[in-house]
Protein backbone atom coordinates (compact mmCIF):
# COMPACT_ATOMS: atom_id res chain seq x y z
CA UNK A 1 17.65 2.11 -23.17
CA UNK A 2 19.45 3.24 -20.09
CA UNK A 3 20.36 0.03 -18.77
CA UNK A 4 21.63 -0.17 -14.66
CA UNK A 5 19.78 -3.52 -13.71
CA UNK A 6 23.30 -5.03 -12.81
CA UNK A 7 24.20 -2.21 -10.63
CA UNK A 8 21.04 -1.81 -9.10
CA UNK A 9 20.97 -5.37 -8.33
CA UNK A 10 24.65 -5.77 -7.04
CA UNK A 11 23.76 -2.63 -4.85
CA UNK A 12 21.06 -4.18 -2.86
CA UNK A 13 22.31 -7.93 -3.09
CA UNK A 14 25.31 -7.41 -1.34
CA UNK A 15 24.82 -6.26 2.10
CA UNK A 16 21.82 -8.59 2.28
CA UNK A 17 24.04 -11.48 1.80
CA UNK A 18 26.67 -9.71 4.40
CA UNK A 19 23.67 -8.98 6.96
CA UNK A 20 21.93 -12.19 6.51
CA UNK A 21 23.72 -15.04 5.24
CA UNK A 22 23.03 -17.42 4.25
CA UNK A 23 20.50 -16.17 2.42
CA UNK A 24 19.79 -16.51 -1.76
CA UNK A 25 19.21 -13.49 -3.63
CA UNK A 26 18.21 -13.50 -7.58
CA UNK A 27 17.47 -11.86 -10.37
CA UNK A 28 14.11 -12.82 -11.44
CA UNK A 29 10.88 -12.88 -10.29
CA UNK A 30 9.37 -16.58 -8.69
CA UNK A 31 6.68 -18.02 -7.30
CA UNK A 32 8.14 -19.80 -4.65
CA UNK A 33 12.41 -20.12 -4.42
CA UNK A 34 13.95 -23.47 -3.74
CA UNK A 35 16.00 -22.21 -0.83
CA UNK A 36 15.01 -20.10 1.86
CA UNK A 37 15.54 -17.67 3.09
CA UNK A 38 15.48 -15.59 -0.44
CA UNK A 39 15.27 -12.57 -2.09
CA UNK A 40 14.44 -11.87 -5.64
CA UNK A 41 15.14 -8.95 -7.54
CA UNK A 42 13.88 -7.77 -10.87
CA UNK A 43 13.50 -4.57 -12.94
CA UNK A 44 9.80 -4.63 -14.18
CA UNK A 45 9.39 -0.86 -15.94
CA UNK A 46 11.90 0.87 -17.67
CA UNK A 47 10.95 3.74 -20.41
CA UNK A 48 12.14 7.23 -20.98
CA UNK A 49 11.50 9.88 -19.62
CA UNK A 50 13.26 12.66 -20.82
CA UNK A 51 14.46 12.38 -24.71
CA UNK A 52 17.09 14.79 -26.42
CA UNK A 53 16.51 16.38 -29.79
CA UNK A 54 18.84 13.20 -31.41
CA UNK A 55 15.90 10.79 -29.97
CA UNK A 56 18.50 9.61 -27.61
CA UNK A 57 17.10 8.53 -24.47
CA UNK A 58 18.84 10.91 -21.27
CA UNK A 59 16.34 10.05 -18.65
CA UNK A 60 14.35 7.08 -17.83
CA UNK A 61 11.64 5.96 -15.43
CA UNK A 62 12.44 2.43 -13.66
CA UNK A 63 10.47 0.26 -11.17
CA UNK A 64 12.14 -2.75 -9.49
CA UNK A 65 9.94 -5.27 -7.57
CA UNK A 66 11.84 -7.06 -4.54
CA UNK A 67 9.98 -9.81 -2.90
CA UNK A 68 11.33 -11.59 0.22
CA UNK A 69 10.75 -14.81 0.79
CA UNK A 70 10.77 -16.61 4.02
CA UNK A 71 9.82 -19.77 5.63
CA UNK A 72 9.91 -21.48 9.69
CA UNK A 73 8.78 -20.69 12.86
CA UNK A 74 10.04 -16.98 12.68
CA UNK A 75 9.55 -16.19 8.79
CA UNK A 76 7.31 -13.19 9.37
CA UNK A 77 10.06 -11.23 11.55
CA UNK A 78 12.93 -12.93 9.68
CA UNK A 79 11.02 -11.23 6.08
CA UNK A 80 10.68 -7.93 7.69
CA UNK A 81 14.19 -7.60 8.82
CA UNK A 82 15.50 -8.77 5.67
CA UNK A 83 13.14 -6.35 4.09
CA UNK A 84 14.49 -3.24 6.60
CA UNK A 85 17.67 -3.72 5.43
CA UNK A 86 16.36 -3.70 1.14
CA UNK A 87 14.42 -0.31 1.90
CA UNK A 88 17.45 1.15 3.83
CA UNK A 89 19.86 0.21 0.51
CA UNK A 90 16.92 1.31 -1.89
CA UNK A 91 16.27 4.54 -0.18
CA UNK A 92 20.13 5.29 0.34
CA UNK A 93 19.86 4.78 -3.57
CA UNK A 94 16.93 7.02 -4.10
CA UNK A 95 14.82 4.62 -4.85
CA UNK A 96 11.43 5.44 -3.36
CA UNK A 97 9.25 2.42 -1.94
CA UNK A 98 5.87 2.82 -3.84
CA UNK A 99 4.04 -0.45 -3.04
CA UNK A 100 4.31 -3.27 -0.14
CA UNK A 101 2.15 -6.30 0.37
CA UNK A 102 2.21 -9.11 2.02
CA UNK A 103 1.27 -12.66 1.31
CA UNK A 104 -1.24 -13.74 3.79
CA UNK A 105 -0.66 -17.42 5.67
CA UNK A 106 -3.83 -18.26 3.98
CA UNK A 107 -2.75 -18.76 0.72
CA UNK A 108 0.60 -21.02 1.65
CA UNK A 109 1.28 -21.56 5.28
CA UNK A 110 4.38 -22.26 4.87
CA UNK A 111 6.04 -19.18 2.96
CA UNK A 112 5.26 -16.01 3.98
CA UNK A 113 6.11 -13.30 1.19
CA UNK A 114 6.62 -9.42 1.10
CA UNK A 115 6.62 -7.73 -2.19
CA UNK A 116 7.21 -4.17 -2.97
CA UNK A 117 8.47 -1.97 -5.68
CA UNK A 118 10.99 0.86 -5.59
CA UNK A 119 11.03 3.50 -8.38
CA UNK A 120 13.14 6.06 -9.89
CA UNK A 121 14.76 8.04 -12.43
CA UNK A 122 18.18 7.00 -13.77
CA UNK A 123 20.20 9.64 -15.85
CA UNK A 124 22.41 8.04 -18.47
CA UNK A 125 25.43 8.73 -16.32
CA UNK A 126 24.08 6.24 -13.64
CA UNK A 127 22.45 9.22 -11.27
CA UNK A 128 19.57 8.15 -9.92
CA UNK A 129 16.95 10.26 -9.35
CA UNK A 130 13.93 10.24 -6.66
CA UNK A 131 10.52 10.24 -8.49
């Protein structure tokens, strides 16, 4: 398994922390954080997709989800510039944005939620590839 979770993660974690501290960011997908503002991070798909002739894997398909979580007076415009600055890291990445929703006020008027998922290729070298 090509494995760049860590560096995909650092990538987009730390100029949302510069842009918008203090903010939490983690790995792992929740429900609702303890602290907001936050931002979770986790790689949900990640299979080959290219294979040499030693079965060694050279290519493979990954999807992160990012979900944004904010809360207050202001958390719908707070989440979407948080989430401006995600895409802008993710696309500088070549990660393509390939899903976005929203959690409506109904559900939880007090957290209002944008998830999305970025996907890619990543060559066993660490080049990423748009997909």
């Amino acid at each position: 398994m090509i494995d760049k979770s860590h560096e995909i993660f650092t990538a987009i974690a730390t100029p949302v922390k510069e842009k918008h501290s203090p903010i939490q960011v983690i790995g792992e997908s929740v429900r609702v954080p303890a602290q907001f503002p936050c931002v979770a991070i986790d790689e949900i798909y990640n299979v080959p997709s290219q294979i040499d002739t030693s079965e060694r894997e050279t290519h493979n398909a990954v999807t992160y989800r990012v979900q944004v979580f904010c809360t207050g007076e202001n958390k719908r415009a707070q989440a979407r510039e948080i989430f401006k600055t995600i895409s802008e890291v993710c696309w500088g990445l070549n990660l393509m944005r390939k899903t976005y929703t929203t959690t409506p006020d109904v559900y939880n008027s007090n957290v209002y939620c944008i998830s999305a998922t970025f996907e890619a290729d990543i060559r066993e070298d660490g080049m990423i590839f748009r997909r």
